[in-house]
N, C-alpha and C. Protein backbone atom coordinates (compact mmCIF):
# COMPACT_ATOMS: atom_id res chain seq x y z
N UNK A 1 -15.88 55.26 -48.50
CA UNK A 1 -15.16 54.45 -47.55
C UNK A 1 -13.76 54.19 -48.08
N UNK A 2 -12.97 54.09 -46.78
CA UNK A 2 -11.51 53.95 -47.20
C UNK A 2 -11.10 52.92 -46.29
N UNK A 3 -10.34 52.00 -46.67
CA UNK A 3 -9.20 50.78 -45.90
C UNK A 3 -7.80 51.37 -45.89
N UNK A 4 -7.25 52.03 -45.28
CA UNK A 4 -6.03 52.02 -45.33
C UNK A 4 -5.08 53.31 -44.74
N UNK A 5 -4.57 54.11 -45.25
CA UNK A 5 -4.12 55.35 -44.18
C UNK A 5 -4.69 56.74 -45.15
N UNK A 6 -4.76 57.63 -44.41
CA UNK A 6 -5.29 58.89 -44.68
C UNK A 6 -4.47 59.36 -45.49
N UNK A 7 -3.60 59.08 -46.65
CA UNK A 7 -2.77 59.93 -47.31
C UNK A 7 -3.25 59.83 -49.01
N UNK A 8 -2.40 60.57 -49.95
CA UNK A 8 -2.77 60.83 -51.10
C UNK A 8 -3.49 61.65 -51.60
N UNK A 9 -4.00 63.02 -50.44
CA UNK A 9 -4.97 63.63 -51.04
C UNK A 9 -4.27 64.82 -51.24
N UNK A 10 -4.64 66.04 -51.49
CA UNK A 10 -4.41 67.49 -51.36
C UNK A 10 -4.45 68.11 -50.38
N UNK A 11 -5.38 68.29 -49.56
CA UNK A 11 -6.81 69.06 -48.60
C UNK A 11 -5.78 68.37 -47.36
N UNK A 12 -6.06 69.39 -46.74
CA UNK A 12 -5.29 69.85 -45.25
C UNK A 12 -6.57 69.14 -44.49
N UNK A 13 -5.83 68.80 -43.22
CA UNK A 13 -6.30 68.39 -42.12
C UNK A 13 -6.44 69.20 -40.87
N UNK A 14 -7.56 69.42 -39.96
CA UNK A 14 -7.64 70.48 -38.81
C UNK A 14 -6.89 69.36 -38.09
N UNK A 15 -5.53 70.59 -37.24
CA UNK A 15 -4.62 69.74 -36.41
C UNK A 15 -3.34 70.29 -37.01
N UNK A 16 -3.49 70.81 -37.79
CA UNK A 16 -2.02 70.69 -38.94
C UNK A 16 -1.61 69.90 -39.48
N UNK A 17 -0.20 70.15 -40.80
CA UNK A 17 -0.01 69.23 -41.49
C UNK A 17 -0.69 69.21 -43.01
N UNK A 18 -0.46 67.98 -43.71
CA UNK A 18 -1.30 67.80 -45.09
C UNK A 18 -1.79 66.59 -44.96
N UNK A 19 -2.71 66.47 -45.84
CA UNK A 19 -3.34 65.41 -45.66
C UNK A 19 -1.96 64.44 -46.46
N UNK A 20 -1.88 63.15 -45.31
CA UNK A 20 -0.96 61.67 -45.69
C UNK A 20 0.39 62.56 -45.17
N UNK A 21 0.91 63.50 -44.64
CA UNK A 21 2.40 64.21 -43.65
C UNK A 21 2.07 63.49 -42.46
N UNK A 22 3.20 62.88 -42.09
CA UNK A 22 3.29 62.26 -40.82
C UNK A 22 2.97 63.51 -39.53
N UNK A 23 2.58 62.89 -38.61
CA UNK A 23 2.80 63.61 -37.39
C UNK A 23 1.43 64.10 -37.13
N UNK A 24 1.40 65.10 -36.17
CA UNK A 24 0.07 65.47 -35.29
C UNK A 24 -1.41 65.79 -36.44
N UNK A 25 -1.28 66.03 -37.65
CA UNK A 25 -1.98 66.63 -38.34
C UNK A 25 -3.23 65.22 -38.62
N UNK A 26 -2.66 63.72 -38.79
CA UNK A 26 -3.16 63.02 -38.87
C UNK A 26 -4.32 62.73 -38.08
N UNK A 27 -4.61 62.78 -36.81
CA UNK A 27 -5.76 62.77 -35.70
C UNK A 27 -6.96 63.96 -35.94
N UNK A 28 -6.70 64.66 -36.73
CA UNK A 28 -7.59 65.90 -36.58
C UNK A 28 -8.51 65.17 -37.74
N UNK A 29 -9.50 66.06 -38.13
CA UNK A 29 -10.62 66.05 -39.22
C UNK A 29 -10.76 66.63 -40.81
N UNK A 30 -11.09 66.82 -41.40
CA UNK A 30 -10.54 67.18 -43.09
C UNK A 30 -11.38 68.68 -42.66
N UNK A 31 -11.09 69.45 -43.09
CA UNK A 31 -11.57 70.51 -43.17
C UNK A 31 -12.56 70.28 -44.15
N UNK A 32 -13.51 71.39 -43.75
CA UNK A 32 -15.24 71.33 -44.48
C UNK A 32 -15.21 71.90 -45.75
N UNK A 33 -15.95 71.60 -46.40
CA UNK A 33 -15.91 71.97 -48.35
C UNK A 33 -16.62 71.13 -48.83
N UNK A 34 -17.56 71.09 -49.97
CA UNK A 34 -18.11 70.49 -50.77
C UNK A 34 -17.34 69.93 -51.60
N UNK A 35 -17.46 68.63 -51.99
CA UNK A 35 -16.38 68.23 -53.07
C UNK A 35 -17.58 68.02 -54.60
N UNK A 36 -18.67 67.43 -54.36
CA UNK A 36 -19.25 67.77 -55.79
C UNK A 36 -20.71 68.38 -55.41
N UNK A 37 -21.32 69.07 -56.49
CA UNK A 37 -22.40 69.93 -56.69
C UNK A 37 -23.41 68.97 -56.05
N UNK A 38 -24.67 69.15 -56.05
CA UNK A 38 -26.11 68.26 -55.60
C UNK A 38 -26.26 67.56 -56.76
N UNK A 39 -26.31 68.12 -58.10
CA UNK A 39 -26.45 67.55 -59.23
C UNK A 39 -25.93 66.40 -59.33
N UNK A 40 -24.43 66.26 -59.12
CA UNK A 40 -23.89 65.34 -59.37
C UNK A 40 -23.73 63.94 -58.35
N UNK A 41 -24.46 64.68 -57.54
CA UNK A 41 -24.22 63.57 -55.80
C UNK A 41 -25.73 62.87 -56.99
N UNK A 42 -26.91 63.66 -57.01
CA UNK A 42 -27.84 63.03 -57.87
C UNK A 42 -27.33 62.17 -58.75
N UNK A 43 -26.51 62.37 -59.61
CA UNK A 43 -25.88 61.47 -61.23
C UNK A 43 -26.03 60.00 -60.22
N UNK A 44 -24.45 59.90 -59.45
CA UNK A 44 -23.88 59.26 -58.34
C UNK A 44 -24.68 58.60 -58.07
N UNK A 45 -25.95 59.06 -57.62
CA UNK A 45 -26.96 58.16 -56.57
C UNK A 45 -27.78 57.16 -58.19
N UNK A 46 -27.99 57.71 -59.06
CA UNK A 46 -28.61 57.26 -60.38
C UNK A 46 -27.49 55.93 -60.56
N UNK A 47 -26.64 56.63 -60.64
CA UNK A 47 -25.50 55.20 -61.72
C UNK A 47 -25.62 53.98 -60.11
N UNK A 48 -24.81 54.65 -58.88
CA UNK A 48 -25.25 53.42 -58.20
C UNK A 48 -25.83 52.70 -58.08
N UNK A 49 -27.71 53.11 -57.79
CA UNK A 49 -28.72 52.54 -57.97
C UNK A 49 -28.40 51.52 -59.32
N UNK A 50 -28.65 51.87 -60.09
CA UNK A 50 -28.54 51.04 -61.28
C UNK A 50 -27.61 49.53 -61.48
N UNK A 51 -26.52 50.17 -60.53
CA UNK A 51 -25.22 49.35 -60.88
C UNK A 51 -25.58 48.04 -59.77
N UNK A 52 -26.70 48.56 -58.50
CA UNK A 52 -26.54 47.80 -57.59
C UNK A 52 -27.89 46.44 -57.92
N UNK A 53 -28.84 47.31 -58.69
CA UNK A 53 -29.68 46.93 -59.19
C UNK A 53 -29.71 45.59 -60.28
N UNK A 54 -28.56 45.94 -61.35
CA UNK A 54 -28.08 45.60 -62.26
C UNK A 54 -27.16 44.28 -61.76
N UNK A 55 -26.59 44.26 -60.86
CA UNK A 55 -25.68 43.41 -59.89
C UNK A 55 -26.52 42.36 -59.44
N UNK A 56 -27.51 42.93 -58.51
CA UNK A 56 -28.62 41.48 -57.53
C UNK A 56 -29.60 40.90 -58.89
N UNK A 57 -30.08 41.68 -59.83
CA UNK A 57 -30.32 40.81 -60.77
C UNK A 57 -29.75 40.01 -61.77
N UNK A 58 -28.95 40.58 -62.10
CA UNK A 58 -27.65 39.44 -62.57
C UNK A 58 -26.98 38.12 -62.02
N UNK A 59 -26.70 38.43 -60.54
CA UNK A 59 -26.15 37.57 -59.82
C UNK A 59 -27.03 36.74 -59.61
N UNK A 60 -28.41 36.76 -59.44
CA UNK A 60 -29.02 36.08 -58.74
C UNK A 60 -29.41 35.25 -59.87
N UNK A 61 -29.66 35.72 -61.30
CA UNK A 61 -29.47 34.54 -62.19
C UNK A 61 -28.69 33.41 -62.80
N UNK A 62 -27.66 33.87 -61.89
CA UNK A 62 -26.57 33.06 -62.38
C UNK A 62 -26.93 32.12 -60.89
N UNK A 63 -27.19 32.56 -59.95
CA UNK A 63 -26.99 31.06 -58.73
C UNK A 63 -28.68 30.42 -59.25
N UNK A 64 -29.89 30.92 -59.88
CA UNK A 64 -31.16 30.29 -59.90
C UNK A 64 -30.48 29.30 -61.31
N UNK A 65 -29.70 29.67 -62.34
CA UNK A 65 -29.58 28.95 -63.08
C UNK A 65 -28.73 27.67 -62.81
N UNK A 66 -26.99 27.90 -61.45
CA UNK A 66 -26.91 26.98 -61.05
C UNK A 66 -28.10 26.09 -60.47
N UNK A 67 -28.75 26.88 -59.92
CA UNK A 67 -29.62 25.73 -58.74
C UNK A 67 -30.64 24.69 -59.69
N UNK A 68 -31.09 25.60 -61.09
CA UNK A 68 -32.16 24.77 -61.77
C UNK A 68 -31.54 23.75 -62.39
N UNK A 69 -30.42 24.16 -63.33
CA UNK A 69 -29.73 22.99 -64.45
C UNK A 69 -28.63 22.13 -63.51
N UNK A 70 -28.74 21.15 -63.70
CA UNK A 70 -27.81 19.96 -63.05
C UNK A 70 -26.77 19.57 -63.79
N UNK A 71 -26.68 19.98 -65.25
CA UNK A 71 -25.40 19.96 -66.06
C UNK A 71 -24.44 21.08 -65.41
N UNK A 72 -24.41 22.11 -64.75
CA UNK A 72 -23.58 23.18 -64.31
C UNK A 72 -23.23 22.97 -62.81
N UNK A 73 -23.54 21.87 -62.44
CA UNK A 73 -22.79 21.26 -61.05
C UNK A 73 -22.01 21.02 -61.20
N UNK A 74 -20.65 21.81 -61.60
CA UNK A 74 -19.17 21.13 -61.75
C UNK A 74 -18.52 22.05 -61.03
N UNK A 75 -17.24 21.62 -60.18
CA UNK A 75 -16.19 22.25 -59.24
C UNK A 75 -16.22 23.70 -60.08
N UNK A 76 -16.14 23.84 -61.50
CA UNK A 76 -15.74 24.87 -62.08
C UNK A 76 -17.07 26.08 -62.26
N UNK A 77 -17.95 25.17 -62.16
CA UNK A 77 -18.85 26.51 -62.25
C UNK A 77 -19.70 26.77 -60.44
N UNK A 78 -18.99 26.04 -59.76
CA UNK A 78 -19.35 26.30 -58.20
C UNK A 78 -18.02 27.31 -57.75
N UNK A 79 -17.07 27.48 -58.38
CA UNK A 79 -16.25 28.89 -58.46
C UNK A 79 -16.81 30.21 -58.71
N UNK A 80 -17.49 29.88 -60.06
CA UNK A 80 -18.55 30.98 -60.34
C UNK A 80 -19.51 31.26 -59.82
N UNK A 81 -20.26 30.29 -58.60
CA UNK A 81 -21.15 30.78 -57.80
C UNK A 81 -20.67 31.44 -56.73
N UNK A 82 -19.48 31.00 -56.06
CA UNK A 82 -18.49 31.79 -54.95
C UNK A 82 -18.73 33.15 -55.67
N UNK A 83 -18.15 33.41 -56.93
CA UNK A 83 -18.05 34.72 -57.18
C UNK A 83 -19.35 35.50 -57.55
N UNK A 84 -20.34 34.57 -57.82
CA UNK A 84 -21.61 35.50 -58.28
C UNK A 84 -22.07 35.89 -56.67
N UNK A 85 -22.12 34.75 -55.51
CA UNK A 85 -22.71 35.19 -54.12
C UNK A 85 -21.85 36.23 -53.99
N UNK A 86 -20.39 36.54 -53.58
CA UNK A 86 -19.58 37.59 -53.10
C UNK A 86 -20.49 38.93 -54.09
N UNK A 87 -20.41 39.14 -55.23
CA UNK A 87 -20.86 39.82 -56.51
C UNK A 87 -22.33 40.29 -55.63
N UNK A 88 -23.42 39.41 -55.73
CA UNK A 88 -24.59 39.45 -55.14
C UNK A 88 -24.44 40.25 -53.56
N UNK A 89 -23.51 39.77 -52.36
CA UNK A 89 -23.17 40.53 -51.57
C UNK A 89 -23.04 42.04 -51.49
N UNK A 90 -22.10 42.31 -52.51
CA UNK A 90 -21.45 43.45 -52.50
C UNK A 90 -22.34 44.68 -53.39
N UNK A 91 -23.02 44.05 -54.41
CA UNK A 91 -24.16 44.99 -55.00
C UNK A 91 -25.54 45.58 -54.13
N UNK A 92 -25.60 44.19 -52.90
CA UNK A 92 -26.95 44.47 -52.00
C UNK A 92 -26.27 44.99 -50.70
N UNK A 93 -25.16 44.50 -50.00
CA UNK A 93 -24.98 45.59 -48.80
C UNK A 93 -23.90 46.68 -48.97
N UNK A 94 -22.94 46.37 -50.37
CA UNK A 94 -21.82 47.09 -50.11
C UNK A 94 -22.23 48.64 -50.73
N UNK A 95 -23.48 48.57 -51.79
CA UNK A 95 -23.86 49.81 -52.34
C UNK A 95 -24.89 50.23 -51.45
N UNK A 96 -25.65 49.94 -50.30
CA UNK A 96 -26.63 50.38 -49.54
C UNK A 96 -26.42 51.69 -49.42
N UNK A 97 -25.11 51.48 -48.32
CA UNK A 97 -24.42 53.09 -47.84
C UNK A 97 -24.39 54.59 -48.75
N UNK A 98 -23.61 53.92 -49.50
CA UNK A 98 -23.06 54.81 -50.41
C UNK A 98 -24.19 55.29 -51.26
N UNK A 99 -24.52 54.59 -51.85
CA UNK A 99 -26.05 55.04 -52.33
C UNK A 99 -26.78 56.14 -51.70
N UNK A 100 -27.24 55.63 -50.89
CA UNK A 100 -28.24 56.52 -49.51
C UNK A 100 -27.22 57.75 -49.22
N UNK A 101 -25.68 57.25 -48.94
CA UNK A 101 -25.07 58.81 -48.71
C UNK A 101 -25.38 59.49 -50.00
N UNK A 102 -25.22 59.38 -51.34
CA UNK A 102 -25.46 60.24 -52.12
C UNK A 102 -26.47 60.75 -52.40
N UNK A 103 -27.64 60.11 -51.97
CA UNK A 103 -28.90 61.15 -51.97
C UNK A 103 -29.00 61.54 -50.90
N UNK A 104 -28.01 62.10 -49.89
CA UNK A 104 -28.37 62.59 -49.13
C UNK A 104 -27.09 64.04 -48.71
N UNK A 105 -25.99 63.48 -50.11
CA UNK A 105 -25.36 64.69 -50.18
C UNK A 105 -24.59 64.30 -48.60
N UNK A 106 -23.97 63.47 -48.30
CA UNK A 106 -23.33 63.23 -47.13
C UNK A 106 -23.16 61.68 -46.74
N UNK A 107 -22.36 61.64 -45.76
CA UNK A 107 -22.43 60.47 -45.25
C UNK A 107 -23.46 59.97 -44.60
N UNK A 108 -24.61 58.99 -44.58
CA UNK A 108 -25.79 59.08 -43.66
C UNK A 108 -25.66 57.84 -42.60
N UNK A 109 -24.06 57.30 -42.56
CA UNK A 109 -24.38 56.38 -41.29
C UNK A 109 -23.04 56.99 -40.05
N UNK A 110 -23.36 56.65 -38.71
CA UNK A 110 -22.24 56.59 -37.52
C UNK A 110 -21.33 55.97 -38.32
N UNK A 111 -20.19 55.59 -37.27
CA UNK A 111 -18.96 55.15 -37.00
C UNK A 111 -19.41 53.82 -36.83
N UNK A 112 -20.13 52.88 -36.61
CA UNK A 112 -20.33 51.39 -36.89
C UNK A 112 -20.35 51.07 -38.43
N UNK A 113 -21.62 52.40 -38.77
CA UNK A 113 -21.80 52.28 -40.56
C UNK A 113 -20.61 52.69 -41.17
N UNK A 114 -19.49 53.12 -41.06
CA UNK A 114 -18.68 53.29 -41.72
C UNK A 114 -17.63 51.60 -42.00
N UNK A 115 -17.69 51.63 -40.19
CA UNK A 115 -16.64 50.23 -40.12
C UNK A 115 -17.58 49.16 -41.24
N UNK A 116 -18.75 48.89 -41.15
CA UNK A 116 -19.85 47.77 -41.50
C UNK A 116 -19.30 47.79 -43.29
N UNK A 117 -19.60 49.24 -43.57
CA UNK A 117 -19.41 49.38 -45.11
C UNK A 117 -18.13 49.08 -45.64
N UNK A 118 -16.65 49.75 -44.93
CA UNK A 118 -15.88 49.26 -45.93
C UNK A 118 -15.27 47.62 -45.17
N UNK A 119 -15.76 46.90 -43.89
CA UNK A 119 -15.39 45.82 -43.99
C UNK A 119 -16.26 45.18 -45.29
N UNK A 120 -17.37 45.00 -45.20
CA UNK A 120 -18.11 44.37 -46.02
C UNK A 120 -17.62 44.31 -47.44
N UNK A 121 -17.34 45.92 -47.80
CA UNK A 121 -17.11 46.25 -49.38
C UNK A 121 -15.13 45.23 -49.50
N UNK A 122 -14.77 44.85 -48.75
CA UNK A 122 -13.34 44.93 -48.93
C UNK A 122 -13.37 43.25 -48.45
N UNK A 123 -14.58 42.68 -47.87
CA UNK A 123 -14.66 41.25 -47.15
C UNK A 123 -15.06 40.78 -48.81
N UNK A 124 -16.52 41.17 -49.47
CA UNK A 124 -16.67 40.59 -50.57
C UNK A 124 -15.91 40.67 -51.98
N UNK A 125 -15.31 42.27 -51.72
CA UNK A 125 -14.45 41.85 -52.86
C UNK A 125 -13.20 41.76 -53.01
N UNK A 126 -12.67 40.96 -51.58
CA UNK A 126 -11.53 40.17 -51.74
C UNK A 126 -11.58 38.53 -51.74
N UNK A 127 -13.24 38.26 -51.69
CA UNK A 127 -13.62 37.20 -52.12
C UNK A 127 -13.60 37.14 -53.21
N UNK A 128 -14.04 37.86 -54.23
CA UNK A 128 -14.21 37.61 -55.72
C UNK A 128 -12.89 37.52 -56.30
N UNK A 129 -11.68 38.62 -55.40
CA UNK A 129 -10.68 38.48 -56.09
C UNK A 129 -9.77 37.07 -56.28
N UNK A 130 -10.19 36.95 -54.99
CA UNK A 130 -9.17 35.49 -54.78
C UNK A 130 -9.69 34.73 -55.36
N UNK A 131 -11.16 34.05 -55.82
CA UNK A 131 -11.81 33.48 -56.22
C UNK A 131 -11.30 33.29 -57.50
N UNK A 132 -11.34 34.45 -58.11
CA UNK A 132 -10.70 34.18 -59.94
C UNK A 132 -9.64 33.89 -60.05
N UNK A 133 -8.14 33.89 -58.85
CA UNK A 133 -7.00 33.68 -58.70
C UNK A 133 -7.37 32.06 -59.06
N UNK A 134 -7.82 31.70 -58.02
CA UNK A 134 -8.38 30.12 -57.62
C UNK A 134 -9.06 29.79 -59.16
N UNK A 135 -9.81 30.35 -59.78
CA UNK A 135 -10.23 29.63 -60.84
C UNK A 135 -9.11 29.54 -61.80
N UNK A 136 -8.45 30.63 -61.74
CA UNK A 136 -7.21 30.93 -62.85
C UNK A 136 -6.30 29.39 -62.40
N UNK A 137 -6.14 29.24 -61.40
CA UNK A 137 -5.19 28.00 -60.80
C UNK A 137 -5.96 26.64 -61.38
N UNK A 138 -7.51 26.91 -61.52
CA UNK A 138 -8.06 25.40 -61.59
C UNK A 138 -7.90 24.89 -62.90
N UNK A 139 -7.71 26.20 -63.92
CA UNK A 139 -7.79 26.58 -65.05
C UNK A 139 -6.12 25.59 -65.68
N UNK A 140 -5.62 26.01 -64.94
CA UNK A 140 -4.33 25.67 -65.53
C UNK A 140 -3.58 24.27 -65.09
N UNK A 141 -4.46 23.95 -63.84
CA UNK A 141 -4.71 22.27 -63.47
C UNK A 141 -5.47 21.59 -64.49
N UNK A 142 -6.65 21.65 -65.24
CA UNK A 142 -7.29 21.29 -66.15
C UNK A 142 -6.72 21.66 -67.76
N UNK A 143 -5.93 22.42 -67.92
CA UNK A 143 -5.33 22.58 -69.37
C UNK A 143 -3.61 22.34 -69.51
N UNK A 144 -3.42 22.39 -68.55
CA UNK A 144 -1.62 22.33 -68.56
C UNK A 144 -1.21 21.03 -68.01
N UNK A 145 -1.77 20.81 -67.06
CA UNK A 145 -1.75 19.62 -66.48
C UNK A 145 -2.66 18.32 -66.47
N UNK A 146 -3.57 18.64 -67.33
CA UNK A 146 -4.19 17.84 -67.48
C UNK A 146 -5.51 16.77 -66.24
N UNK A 147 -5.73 17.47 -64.96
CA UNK A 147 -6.37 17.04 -63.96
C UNK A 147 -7.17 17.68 -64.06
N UNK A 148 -8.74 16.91 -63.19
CA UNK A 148 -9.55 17.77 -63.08
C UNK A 148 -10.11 17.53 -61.66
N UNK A 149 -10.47 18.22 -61.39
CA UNK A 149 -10.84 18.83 -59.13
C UNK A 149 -11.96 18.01 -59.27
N UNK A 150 -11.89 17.95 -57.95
CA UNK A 150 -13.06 17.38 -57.44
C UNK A 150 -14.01 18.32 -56.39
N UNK A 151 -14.99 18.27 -56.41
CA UNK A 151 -16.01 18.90 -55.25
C UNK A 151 -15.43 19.60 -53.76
N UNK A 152 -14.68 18.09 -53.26
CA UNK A 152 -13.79 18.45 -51.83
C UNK A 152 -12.75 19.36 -52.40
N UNK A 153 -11.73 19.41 -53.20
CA UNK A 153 -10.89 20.36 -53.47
C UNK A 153 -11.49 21.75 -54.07
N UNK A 154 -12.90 21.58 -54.80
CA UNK A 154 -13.54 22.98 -54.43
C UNK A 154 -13.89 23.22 -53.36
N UNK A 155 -14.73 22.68 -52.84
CA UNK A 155 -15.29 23.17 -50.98
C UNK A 155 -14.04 23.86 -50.16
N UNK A 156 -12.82 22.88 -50.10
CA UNK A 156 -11.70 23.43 -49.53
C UNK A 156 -11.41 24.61 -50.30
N UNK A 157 -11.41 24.63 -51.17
CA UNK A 157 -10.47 26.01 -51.86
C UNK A 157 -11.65 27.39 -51.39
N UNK A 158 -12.74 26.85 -51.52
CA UNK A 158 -13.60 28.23 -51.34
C UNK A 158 -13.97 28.41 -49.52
N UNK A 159 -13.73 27.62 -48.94
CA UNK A 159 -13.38 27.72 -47.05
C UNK A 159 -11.96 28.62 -47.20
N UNK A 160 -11.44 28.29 -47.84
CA UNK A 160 -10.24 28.58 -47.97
C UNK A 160 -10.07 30.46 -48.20
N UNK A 161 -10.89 30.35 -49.36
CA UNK A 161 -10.95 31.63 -50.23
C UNK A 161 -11.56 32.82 -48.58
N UNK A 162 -13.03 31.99 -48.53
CA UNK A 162 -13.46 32.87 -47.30
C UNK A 162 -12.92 33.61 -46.32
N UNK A 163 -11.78 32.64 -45.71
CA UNK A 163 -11.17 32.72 -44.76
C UNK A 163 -10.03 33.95 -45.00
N UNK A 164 -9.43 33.49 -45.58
CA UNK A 164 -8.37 34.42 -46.23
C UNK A 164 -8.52 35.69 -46.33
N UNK A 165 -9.81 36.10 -46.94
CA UNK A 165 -10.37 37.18 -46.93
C UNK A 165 -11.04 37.61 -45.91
N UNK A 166 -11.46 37.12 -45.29
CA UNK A 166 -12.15 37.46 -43.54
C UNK A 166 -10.56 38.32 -42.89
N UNK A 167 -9.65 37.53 -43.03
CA UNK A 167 -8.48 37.48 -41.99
C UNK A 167 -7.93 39.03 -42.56
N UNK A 168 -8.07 39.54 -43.75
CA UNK A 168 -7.09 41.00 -43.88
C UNK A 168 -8.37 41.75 -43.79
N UNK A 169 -9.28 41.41 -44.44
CA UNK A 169 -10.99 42.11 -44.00
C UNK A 169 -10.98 42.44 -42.80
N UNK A 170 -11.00 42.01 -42.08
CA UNK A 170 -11.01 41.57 -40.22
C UNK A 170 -9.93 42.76 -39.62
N UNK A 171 -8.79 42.66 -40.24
CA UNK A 171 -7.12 42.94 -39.87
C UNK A 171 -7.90 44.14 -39.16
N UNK A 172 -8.55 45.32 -39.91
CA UNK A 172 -8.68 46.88 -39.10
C UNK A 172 -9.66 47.14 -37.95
N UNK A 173 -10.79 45.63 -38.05
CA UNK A 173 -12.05 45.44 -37.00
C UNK A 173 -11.20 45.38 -35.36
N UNK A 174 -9.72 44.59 -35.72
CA UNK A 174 -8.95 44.34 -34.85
C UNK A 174 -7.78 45.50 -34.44
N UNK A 175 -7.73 46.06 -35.01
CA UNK A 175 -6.47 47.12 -34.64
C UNK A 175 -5.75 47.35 -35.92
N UNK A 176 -5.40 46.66 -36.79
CA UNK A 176 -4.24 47.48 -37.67
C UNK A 176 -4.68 48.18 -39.08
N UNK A 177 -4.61 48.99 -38.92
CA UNK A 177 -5.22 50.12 -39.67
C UNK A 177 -6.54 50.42 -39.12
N UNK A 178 -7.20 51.14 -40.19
CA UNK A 178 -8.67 51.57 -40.03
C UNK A 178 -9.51 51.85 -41.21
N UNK A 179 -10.85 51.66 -41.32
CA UNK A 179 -11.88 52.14 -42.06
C UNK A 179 -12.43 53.39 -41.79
N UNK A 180 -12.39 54.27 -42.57
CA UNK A 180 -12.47 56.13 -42.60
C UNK A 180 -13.25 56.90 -43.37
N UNK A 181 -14.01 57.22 -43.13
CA UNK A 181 -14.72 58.11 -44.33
C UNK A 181 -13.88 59.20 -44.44
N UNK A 182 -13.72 59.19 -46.28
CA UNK A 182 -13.71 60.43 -47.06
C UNK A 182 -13.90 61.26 -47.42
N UNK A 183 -13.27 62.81 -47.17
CA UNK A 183 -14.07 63.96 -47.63
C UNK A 183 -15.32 63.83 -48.35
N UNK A 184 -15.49 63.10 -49.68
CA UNK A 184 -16.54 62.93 -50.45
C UNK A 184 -18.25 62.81 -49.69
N UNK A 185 -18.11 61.61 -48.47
CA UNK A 185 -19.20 61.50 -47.97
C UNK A 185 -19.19 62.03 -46.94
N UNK A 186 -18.60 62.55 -46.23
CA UNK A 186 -18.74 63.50 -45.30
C UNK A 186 -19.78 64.31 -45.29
N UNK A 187 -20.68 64.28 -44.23
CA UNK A 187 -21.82 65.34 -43.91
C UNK A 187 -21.59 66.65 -43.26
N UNK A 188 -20.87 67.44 -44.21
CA UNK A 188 -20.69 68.90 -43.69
C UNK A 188 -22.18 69.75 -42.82
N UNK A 189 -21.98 70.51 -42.03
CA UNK A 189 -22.68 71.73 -41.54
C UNK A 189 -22.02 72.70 -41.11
């Protein structure tokens, strides 16, 4: 999955043109080719699995350990749950796709599954990003300045965080730009 415009690659486009040359060539389709062996779509599907695996169990210990210990109820480590849920998100729906396309040596969803995957992959992890921005900020309210947040100024900051990221997440659901599959997952015949 891709957010953004069709350019940067090598590989010609049916329509004419190069792939990312302005003009008519852009509307057409990538021409057909394998980009890696079966073997390696296999590796691919191994490390994902793992990584996605490795992700929902991780994450999910970090929100059971918020939820059990009551010493880690602080604005600062309810940042770190923003980022472990986004984290937890993005390991359980954002690797679904991609996963499954690689054992299957192709892309295996429509044009909804494409939009679904890279909003999702680009909704959660522009949550996480902003999130550590926001901690980096709380960080330097509590050591430079000497204050420390309160609950409501976390709640707000992470409505905040959500939103923010919904709104450029959102931007291509609405018209500007688009979400595209890549030669890579492409299901040639």
């Amino acid at each position: 999955m891709h957010s953004g415009n069709r350019s940067g690659g090598l590989d010609s486009w049916e329509g004419g043109g190069a792939a990312g040359a302005e003009g008519p060539g852009l509307a057409g389709k990538l021409s057909p080719g394998s980009v890696f062996s079966r073997n390696t779509y296999e590796r691919l599907a191994l490390l994902l699995g793992a990584i996605g695996l490795l992700g929902v169990a991780n994450n999910l210990l970090v929100l059971i350990f918020y939820y059990k210990f009551r010493r880690l109820r602080t604005p600062f480590y309810l940042f770190l749950v923003n980022i472990s849920l986004s984290d937890l998100l993005v390991s359980s729906f954002g690797v679904a796709f991609t996963f499954a396309s690689c054992l299957r040596n192709g892309w295996v969803g429509d044009t909804v599954g494409c939009v679904w995957d890279g909003f999702s992959n680009s909704l959660f992890g522009a949550v996480s990003m902003t999130t550590l921005t926001v901690l980096a900020y709380e960080r330097h309210i509590r050591l430079v300045q000497a204050r420390a947040i309160d609950f409501s100024w976390a709640w707000r900051a992470i409505t905040y965080i959500w939103l923010y990221s919904l709104a450029w997440s959102g931007a291509p659901l609405l018209g500007w730009n688009s979400f595209v599959v890549l030669k890579i997952f492409r299901q040639f015949k």
